[in-house]
Protein backbone atom coordinates (compact mmCIF):
# COMPACT_ATOMS: atom_id res chain seq x y z
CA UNK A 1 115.19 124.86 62.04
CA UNK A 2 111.60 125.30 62.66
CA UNK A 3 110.39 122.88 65.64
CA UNK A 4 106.84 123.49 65.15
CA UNK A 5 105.24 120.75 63.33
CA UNK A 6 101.41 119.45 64.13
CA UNK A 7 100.92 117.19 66.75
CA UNK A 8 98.10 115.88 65.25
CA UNK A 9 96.27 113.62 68.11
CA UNK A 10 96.88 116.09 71.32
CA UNK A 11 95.89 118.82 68.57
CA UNK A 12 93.09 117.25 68.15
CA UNK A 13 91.99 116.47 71.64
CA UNK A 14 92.21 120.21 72.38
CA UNK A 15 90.39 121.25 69.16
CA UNK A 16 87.25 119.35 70.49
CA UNK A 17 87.51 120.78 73.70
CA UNK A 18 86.73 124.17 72.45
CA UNK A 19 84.20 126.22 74.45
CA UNK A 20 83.90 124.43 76.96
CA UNK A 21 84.70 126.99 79.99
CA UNK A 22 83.84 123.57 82.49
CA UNK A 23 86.75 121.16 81.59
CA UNK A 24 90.14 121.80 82.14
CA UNK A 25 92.66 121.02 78.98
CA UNK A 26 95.63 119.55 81.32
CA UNK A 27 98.94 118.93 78.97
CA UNK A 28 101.45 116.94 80.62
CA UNK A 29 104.26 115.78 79.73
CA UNK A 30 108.19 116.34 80.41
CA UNK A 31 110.03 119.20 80.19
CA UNK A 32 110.94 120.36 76.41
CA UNK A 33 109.26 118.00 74.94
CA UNK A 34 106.41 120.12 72.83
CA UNK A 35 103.92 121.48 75.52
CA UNK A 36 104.56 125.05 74.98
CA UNK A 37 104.62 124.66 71.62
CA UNK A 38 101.78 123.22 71.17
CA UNK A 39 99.92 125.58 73.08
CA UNK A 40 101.13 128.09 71.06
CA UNK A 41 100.23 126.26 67.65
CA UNK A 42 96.47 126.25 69.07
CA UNK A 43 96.44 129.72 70.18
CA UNK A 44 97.52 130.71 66.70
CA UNK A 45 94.74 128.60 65.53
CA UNK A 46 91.95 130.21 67.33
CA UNK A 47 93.37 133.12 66.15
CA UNK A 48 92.97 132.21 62.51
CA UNK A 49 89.62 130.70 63.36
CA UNK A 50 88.59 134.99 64.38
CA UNK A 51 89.47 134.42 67.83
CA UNK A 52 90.76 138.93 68.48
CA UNK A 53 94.07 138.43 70.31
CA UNK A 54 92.67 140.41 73.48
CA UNK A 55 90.40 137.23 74.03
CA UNK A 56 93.65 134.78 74.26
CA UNK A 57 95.44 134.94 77.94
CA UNK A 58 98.73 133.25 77.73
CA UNK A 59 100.60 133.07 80.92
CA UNK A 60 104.30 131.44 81.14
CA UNK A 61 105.29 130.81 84.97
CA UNK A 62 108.45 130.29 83.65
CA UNK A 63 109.08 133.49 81.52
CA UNK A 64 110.36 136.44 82.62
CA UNK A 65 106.98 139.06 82.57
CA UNK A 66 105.24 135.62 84.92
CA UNK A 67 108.50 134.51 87.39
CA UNK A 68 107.65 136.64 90.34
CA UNK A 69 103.95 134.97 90.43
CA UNK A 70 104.36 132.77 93.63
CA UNK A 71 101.05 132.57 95.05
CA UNK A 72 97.12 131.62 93.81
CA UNK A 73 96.00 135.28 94.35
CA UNK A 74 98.84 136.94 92.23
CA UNK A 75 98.32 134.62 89.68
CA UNK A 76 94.12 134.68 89.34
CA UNK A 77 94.93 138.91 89.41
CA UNK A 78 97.04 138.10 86.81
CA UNK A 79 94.73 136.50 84.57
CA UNK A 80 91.51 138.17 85.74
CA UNK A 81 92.89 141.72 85.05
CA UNK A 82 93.31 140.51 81.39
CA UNK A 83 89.96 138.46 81.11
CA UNK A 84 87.28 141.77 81.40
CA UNK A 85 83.64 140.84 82.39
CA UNK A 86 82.24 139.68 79.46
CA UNK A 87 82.73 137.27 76.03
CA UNK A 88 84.43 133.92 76.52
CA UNK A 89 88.31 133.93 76.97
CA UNK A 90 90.93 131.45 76.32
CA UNK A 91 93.58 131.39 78.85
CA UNK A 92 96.69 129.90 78.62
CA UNK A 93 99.07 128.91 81.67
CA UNK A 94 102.51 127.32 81.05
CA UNK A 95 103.84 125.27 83.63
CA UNK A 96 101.59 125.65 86.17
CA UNK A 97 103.07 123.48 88.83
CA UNK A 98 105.51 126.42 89.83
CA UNK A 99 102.71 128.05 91.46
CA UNK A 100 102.13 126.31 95.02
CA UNK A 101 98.12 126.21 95.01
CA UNK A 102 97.96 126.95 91.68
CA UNK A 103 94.49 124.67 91.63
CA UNK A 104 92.38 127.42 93.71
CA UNK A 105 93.00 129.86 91.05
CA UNK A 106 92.15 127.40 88.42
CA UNK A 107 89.54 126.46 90.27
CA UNK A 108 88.03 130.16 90.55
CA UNK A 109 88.14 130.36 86.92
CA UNK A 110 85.90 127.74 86.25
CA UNK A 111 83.47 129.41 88.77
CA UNK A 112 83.12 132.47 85.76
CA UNK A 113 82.00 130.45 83.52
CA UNK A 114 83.67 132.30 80.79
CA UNK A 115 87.24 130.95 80.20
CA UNK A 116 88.45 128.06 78.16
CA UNK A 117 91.01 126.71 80.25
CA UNK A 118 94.32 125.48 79.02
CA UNK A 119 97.31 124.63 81.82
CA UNK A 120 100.51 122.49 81.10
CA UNK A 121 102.73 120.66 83.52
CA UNK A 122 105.78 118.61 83.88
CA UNK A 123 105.06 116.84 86.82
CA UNK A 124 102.09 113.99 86.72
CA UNK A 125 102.00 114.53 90.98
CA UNK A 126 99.55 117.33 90.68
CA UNK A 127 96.96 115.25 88.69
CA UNK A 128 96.97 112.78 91.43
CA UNK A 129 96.41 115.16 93.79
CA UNK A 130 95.65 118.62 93.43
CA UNK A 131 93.33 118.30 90.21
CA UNK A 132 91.74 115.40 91.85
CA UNK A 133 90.66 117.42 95.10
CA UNK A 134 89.71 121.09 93.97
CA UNK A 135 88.39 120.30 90.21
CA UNK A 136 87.76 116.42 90.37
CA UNK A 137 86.21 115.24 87.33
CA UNK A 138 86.47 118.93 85.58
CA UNK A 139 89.52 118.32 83.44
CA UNK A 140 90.58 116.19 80.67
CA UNK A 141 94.23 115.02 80.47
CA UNK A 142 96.23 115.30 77.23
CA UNK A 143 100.13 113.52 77.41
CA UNK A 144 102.58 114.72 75.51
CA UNK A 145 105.06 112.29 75.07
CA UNK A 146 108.76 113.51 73.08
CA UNK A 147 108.49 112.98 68.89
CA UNK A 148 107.21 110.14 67.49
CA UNK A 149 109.59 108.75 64.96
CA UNK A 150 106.67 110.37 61.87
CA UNK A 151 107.25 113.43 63.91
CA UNK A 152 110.93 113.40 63.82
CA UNK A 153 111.32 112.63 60.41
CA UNK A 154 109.20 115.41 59.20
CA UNK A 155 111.02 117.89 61.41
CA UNK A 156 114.41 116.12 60.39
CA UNK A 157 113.87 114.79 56.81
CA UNK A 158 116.08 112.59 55.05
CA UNK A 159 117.61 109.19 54.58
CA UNK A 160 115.11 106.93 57.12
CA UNK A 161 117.92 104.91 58.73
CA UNK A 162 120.43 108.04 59.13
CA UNK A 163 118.15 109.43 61.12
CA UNK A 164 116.66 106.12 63.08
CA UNK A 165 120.22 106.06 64.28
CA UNK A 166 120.10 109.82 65.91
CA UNK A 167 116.70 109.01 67.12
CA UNK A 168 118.46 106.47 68.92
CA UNK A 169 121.23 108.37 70.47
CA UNK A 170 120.44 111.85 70.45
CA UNK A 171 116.41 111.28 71.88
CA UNK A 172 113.30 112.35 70.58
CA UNK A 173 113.19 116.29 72.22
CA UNK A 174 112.14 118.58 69.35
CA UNK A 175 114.86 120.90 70.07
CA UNK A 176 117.47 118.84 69.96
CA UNK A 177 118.56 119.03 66.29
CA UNK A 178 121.32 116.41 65.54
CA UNK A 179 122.34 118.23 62.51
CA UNK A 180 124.04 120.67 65.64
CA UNK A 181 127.04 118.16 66.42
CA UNK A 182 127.05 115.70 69.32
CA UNK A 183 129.11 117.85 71.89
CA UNK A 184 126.22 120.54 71.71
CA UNK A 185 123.09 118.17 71.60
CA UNK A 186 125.44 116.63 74.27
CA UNK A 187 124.98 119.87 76.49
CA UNK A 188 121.63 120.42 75.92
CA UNK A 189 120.21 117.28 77.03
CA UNK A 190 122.24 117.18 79.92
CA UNK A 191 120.68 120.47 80.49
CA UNK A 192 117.34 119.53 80.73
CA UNK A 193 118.39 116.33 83.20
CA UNK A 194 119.37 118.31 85.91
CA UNK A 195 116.75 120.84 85.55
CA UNK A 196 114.21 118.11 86.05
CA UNK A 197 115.88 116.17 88.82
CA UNK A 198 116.43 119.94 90.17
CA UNK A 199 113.35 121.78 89.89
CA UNK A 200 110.68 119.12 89.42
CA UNK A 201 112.12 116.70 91.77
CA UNK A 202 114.32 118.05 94.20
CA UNK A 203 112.58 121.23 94.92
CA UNK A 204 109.87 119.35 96.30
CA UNK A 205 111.86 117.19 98.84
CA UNK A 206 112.19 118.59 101.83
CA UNK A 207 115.48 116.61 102.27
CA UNK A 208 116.35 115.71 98.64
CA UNK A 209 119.82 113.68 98.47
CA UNK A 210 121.09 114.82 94.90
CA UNK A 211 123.23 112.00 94.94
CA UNK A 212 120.89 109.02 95.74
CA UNK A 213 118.49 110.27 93.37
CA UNK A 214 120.91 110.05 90.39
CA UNK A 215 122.61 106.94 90.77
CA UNK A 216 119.07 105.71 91.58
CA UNK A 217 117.94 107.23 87.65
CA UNK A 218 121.28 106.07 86.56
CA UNK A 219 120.22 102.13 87.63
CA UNK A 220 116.86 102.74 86.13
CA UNK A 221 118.67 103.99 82.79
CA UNK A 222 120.93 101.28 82.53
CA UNK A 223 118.43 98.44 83.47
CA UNK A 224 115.48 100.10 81.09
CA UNK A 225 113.78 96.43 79.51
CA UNK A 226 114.78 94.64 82.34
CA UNK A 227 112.46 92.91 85.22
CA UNK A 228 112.98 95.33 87.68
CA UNK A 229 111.49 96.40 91.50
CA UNK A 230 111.94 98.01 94.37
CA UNK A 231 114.11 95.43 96.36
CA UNK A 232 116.67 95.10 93.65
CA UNK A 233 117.42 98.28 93.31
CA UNK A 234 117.57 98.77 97.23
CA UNK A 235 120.04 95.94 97.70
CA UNK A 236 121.93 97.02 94.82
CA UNK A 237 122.75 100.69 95.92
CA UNK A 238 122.33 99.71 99.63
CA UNK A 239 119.56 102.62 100.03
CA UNK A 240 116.67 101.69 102.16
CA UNK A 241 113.42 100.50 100.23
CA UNK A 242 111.37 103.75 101.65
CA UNK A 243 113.86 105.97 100.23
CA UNK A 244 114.29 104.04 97.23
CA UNK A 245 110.27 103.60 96.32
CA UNK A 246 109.72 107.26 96.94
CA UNK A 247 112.99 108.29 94.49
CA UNK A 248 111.43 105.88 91.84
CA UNK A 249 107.97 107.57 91.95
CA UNK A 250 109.36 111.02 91.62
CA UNK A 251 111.28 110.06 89.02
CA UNK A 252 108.30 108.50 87.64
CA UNK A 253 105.73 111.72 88.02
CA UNK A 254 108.46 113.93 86.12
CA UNK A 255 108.04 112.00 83.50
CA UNK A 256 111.58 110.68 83.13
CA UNK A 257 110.60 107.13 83.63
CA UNK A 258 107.50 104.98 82.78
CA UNK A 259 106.37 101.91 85.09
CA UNK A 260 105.42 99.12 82.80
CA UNK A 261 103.23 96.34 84.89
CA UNK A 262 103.51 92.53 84.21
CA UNK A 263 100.54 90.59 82.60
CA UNK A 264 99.12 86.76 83.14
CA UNK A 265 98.46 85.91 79.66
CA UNK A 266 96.34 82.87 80.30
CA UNK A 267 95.36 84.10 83.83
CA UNK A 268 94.05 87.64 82.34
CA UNK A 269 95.35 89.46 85.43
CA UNK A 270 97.78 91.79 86.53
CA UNK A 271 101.11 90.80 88.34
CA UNK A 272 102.01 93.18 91.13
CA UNK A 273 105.55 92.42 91.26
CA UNK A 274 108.76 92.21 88.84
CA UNK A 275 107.75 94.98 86.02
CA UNK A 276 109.74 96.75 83.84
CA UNK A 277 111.21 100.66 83.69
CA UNK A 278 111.31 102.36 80.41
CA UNK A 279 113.22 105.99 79.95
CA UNK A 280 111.12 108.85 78.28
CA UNK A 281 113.71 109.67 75.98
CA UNK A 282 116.98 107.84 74.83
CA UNK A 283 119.01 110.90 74.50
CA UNK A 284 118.67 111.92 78.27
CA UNK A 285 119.20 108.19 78.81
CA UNK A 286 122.53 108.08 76.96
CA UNK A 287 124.06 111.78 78.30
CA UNK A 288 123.11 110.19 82.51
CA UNK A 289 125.18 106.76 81.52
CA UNK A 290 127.59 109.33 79.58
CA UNK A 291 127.13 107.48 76.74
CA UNK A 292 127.77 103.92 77.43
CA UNK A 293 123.80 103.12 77.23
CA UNK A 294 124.43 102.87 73.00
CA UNK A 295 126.86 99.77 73.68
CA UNK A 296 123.86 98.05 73.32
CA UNK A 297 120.96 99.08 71.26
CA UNK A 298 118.39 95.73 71.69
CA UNK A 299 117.18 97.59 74.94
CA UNK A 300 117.00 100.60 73.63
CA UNK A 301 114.59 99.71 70.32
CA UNK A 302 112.54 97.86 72.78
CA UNK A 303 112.16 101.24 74.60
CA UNK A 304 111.09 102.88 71.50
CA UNK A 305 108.53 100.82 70.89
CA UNK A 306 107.01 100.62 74.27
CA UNK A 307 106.83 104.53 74.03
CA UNK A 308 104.89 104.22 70.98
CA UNK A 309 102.32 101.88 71.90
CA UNK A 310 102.05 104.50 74.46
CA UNK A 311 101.61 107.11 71.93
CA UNK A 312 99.15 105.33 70.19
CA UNK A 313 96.68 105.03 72.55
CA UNK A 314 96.91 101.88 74.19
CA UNK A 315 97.58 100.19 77.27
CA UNK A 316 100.92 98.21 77.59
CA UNK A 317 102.27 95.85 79.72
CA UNK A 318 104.88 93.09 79.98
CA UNK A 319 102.97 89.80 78.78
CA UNK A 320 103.85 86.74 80.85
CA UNK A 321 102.70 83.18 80.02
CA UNK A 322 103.48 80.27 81.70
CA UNK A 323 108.00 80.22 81.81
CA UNK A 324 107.79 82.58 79.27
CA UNK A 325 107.83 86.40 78.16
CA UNK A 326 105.96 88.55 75.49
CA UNK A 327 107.56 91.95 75.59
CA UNK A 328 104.29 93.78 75.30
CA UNK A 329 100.55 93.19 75.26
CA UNK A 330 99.09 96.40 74.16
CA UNK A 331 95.06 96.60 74.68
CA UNK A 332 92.80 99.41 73.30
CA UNK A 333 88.83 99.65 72.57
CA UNK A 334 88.69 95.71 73.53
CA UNK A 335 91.32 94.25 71.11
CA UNK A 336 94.53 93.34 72.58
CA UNK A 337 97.76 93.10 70.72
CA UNK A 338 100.85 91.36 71.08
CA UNK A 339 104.41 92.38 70.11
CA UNK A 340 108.25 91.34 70.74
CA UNK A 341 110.92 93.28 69.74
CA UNK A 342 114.24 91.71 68.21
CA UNK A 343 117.61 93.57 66.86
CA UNK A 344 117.79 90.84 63.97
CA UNK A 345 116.07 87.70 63.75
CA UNK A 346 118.04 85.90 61.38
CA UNK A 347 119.83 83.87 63.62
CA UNK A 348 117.42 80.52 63.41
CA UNK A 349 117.99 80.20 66.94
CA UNK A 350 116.68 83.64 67.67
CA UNK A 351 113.53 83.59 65.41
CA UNK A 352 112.54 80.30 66.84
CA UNK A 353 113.05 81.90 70.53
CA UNK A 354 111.01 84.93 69.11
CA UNK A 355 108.20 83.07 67.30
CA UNK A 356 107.65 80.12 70.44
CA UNK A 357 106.32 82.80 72.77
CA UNK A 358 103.72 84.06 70.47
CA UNK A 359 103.43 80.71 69.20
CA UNK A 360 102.28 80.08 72.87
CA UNK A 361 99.36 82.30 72.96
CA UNK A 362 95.90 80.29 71.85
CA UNK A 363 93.57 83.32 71.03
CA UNK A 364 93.18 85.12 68.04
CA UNK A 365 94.48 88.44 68.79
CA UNK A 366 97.06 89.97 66.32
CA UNK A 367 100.84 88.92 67.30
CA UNK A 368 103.95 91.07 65.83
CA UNK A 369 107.78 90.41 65.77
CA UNK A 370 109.88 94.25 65.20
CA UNK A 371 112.93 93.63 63.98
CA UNK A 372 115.41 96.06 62.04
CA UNK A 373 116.61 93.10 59.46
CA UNK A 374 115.10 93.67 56.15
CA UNK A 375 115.54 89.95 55.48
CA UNK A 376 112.90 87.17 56.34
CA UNK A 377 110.05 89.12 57.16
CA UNK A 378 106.43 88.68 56.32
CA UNK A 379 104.24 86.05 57.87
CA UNK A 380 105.01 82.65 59.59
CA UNK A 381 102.15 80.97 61.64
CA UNK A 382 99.83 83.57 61.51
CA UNK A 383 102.91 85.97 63.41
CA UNK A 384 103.72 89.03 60.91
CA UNK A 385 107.25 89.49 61.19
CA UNK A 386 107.49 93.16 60.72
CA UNK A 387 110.83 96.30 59.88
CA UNK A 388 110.62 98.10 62.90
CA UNK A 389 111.44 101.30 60.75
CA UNK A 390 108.55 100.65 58.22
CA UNK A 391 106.17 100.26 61.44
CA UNK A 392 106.72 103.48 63.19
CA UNK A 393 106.56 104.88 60.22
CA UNK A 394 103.04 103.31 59.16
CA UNK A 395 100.80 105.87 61.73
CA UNK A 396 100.54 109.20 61.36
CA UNK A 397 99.77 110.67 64.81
């Protein structure tokens, strides 16, 4: 099956970026979930655009012709034998991070003047640090996040709830095609786990503990939607909070894991303690907790929706007011939204649990309840109750 299909916001972000040899296109995202492809889907662009193939420099640290680059000077040799000394070029680096000071060749292309610069990584660490020093303020950050459920359905079409079901268990990776059998999407996904906590994670501890680190993903897999921080996760696997806090923010800048903060409705501020962990894709999730994280699947949807707010542009958080809990306020361009996600809501005593915290809230903003029932929705107080289904599927990204 062909896993190219248009990304069409990160597409976009790199399409206006064109020409411009001063800004640095920086993908990130986890492994396998579309970088390289969509690096490849813009090269072929320019090409079709008039772009001559001898002005596109692709570069894959990870492939076979690009493995032995280990140092900045090999790989600026690399690309600079290929660029010439005139015209502008469009150069193309795949997973750049595998290059230890990488950023001084990047940053000695940008000196030329004449390449359009386009890196990926899978680690969020050398945005925070590297980018920041050598090309601060000379780069523009795209995330890639795995499919969106629009996305997976046009790469998997067919009946909508078959294949909500396999977004649930099987993740949201492009190449992991369902229609394959569990056993092997199984394998695959298990795959990619340990070459993240191996290559992105452990490689750069001096003193990596393989063992600590996944029961310490494992807690954070099986505890995804739940207030969660440092202390309880110390005391739980009796690990020491130092370890513990750097673990969780490794785990964090490889993308596995995303650190959702909590949020003082009526206060309008940010709460530094008690947030929430949500995994980057279910699938990888449910192969770690070898398959007991689909016992439950309220968690799970919550997850999914918290990764498309993401997707979507906006800022989310864990909305708190006064004893009690919205599961997300998501802001953007000054509007702020709010949003709680529930299996089924036709249970009395559930929709009037659902509805009172929204029902708490005294501005104006829009308010949301996701639910899968296809019973009882529509509107109730000025709160749309909302299929969950129907809503991912209402924005084309």
């Amino acid at each position: 099956m062909d896993q190219r299909i248009v990304r069409k916001r990160p597409m976009e972000m790199l399409r206006n970026g064109r020409g411009l040899t001063d800004v640095v296109k920086v993908v990130t995202g986890m492994r396998r979930c579309g970088k390289s492809t969509l690096m490849e889907m813009y090269a072929d662009e320019l090409r079709t655009s008039g772009v001559p193939d001898e002005d596109i420099v692709s570069i894959n640290l990870e492939s076979k012709e690009y493995m032995d680059l280990e140092t900045p000077e090999q790989l600026l040799d690399a690309i600079v034998g290929r660029i010439g000394d005139s015209g502008i070029k469009y150069v193309f680096i795949d997973e750049v991070q595998n290059v230890i000071g990488w950023e001084r060749a990047i940053s000695a292309l940008i000196v030329t003047k004449r390449c359009d610069i386009h890196i990926t990584g899978s680690n969020s660490h050398m945005l925070s640090s590297e980018l920041a020093t050598h090309i601060s303020g000379r780069y523009v950050e795209i995330s890639l996040t795995p499919l969106s459920f629009c996305e997976y359905m046009e790469l998997h079409p067919g009946d909508r709830r078959q294949r909500f079901n396999e977004y649930l268990r099987f993740g949201a990776l492009p190449e992991v095609d369902p229609s394959r059998g569990k056993e092997f999407c199984d394998a695959q996904l298990m795959g990619i786990y340990n070459t993240v906590l191996v290559k992105d994670i452990l490689r750069r501890l001096e003193r990596g503990d393989a063992r600590t680190l996944e029961a310490i993903a494992r807690f954070l897999y099986s505890n995804i939607g739940n207030i969660t921080n440092i202390d309880s996760i110390a005391d739980t696997l009796k690990i020491g909070n130092a370890k513990v806090s750097k673990y969780v923010s490794m785990l964090s800048e490889a993308f596995l894991f995303y650190d959702a903060e909590r949020y003082d409705i009526v206060g309008k501020k940010i709460l530094k303690t008690n947030g929430k962990f949500y995994a980057s894709d279910l699938g990888i999730r449910n192969v770690a907790l070898k398959g007991s994280g689909m016992v439950d699947i309220s968690r799970p949807l919550e997850n999914l929706v918290y990764l498309e707010l993401v997707r979507r542009g906006y800022t989310v958080r864990i909305g708190s007011i006064k004893d009690r809990e919205v599961d997300f306020t998501a802001s953007k361009d000054g509007r702020t939204e709010y949003y709680q996600v529930c299996q089924t809501m036709l249970a009395e005593s559930t929709r009037e649990r659902e509805l009172y915290s929204l029902r708490s809230i005294r501005d104006n903003y829009p308010k949301t309840v996701l639910t899968l029932d296809d019973y009882g929705l529509g509107s109730e107080d000025g709160i749309e109750v909302v299929n969950v289904i129907d809503w991912f599927m209402s924005s084309e990204l």
